[in-house]
C-alpha atoms as a PDB file:
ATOM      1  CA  UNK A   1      50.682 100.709  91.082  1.00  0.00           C
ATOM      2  CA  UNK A   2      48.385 102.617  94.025  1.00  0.00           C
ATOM      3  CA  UNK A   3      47.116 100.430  96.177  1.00  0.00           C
ATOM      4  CA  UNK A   4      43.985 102.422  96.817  1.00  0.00           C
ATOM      5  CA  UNK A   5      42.219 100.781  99.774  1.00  0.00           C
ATOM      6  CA  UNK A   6      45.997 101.026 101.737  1.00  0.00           C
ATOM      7  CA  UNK A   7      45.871 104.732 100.707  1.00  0.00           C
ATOM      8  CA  UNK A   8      42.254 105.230 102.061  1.00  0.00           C
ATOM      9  CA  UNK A   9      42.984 103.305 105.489  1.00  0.00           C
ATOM     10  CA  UNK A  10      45.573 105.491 105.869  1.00  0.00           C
ATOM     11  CA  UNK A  11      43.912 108.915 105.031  1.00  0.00           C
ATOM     12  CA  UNK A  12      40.921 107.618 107.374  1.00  0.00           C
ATOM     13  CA  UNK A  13      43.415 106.910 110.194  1.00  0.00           C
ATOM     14  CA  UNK A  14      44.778 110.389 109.806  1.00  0.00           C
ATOM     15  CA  UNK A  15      41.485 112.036 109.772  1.00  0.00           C
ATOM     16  CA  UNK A  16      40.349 109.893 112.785  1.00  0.00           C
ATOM     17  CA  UNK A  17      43.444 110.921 114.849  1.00  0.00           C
ATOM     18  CA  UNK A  18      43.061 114.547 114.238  1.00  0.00           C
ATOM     19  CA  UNK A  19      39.502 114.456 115.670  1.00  0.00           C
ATOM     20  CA  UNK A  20      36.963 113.149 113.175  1.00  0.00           C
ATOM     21  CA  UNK A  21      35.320 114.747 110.042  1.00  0.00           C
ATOM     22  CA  UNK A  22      34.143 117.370 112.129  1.00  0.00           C
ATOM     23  CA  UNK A  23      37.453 118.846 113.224  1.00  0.00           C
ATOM     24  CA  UNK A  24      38.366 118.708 109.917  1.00  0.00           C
ATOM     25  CA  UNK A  25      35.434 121.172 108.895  1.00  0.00           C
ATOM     26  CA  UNK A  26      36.770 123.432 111.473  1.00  0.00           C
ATOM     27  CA  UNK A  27      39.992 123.158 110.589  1.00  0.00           C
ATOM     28  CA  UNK A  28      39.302 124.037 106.614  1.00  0.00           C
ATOM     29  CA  UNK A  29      36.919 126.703 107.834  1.00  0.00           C
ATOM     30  CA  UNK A  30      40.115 128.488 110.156  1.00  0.00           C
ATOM     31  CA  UNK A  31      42.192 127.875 107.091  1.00  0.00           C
ATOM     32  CA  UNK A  32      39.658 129.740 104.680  1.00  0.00           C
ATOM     33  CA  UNK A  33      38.986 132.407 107.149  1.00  0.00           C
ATOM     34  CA  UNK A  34      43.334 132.779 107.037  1.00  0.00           C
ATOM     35  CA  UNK A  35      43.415 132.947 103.091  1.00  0.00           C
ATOM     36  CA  UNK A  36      40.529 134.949 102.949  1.00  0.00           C
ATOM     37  CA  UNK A  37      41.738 137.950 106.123  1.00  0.00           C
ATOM     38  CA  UNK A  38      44.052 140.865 105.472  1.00  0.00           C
ATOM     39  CA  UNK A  39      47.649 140.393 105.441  1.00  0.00           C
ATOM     40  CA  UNK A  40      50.642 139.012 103.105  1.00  0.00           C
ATOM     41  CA  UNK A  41      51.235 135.459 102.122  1.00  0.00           C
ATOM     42  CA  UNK A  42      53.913 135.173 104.491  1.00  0.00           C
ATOM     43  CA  UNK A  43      52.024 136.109 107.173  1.00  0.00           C
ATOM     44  CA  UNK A  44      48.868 133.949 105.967  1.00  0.00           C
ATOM     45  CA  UNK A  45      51.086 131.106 105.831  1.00  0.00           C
ATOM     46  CA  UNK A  46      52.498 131.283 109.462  1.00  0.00           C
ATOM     47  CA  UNK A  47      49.116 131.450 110.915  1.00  0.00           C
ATOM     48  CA  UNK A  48      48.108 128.655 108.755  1.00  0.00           C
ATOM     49  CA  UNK A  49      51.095 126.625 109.963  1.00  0.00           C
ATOM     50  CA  UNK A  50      49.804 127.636 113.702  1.00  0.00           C
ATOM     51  CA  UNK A  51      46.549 126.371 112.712  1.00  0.00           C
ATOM     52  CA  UNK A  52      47.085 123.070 111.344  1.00  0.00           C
ATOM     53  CA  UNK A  53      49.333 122.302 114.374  1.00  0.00           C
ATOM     54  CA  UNK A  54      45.881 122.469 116.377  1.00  0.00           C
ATOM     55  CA  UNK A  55      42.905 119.911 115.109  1.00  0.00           C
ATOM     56  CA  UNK A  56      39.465 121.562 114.937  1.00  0.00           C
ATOM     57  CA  UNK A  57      38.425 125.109 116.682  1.00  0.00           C
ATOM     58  CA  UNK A  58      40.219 127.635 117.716  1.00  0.00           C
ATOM     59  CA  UNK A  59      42.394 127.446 121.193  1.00  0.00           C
ATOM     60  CA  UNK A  60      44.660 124.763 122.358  1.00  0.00           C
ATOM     61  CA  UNK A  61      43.545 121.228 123.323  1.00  0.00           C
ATOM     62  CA  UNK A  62      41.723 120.581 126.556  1.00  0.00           C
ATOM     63  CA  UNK A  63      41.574 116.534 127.323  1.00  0.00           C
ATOM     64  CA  UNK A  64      38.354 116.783 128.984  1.00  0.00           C
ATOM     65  CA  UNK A  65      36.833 118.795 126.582  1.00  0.00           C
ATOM     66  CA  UNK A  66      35.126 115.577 124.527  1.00  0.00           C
ATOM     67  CA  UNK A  67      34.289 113.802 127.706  1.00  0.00           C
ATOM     68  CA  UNK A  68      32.160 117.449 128.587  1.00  0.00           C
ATOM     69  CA  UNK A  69      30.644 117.656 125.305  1.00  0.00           C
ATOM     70  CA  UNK A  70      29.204 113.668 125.453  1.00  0.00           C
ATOM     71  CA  UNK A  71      25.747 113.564 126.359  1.00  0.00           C
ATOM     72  CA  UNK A  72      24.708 112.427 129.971  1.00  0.00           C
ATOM     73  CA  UNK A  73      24.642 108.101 129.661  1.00  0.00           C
ATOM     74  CA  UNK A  74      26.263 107.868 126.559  1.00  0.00           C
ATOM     75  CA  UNK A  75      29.033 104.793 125.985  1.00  0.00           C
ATOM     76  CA  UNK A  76      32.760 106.360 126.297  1.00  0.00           C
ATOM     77  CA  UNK A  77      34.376 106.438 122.871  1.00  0.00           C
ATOM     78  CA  UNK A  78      36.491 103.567 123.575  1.00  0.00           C
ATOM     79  CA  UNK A  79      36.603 100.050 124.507  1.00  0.00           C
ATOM     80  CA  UNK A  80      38.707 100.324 127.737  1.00  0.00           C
ATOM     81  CA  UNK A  81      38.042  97.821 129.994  1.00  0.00           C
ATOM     82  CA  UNK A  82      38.389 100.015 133.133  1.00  0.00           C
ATOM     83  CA  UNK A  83      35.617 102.002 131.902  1.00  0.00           C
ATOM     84  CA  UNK A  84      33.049  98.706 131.346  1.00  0.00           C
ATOM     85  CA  UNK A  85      30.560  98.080 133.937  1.00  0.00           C
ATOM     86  CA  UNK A  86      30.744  94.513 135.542  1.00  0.00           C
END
């Protein structure tokens, strides 16, 4: 039998890791824009592969790029407690 809230945990921990729900928009919008542009399936399916291999937009991953894109004062996305004020 499933066990449905293990298989949920884990789909949420996958989605979380790859950037949130929002990177995952991107991602299936890059994926539709692949299926949808000119060229054969095997090419389709190589830049697909090149896609997934990068969560959300286009380009390759720049660490500070989430720290740039937080608004001014707002609490870092984790609980590290280097990062806490005394």
């Amino acid at each position: 039998m499933v066990n449905l809230k293990r298989f949920a945990d884990r789909a949420k921990k996958v989605v979380d890791k790859r950037g949130g729900v929002d990177s995952l928009k991107e991602d299936a919008s890059e994926l539709r824009g692949i299926a949808k542009g000119e060229g054969n399936l095997k090419d389709k399916a190589k830049a697909a592969g090149k896609a997934i291999q990068d969560p959300g937009a286009k380009g390759p991953d720049q660490p500070g790029k989430q720290a740039a894109q937080r608004a001014p004062g707002a609490a870092p996305e984790t609980d590290d407690p280097a990062t806490r004020s005394k």
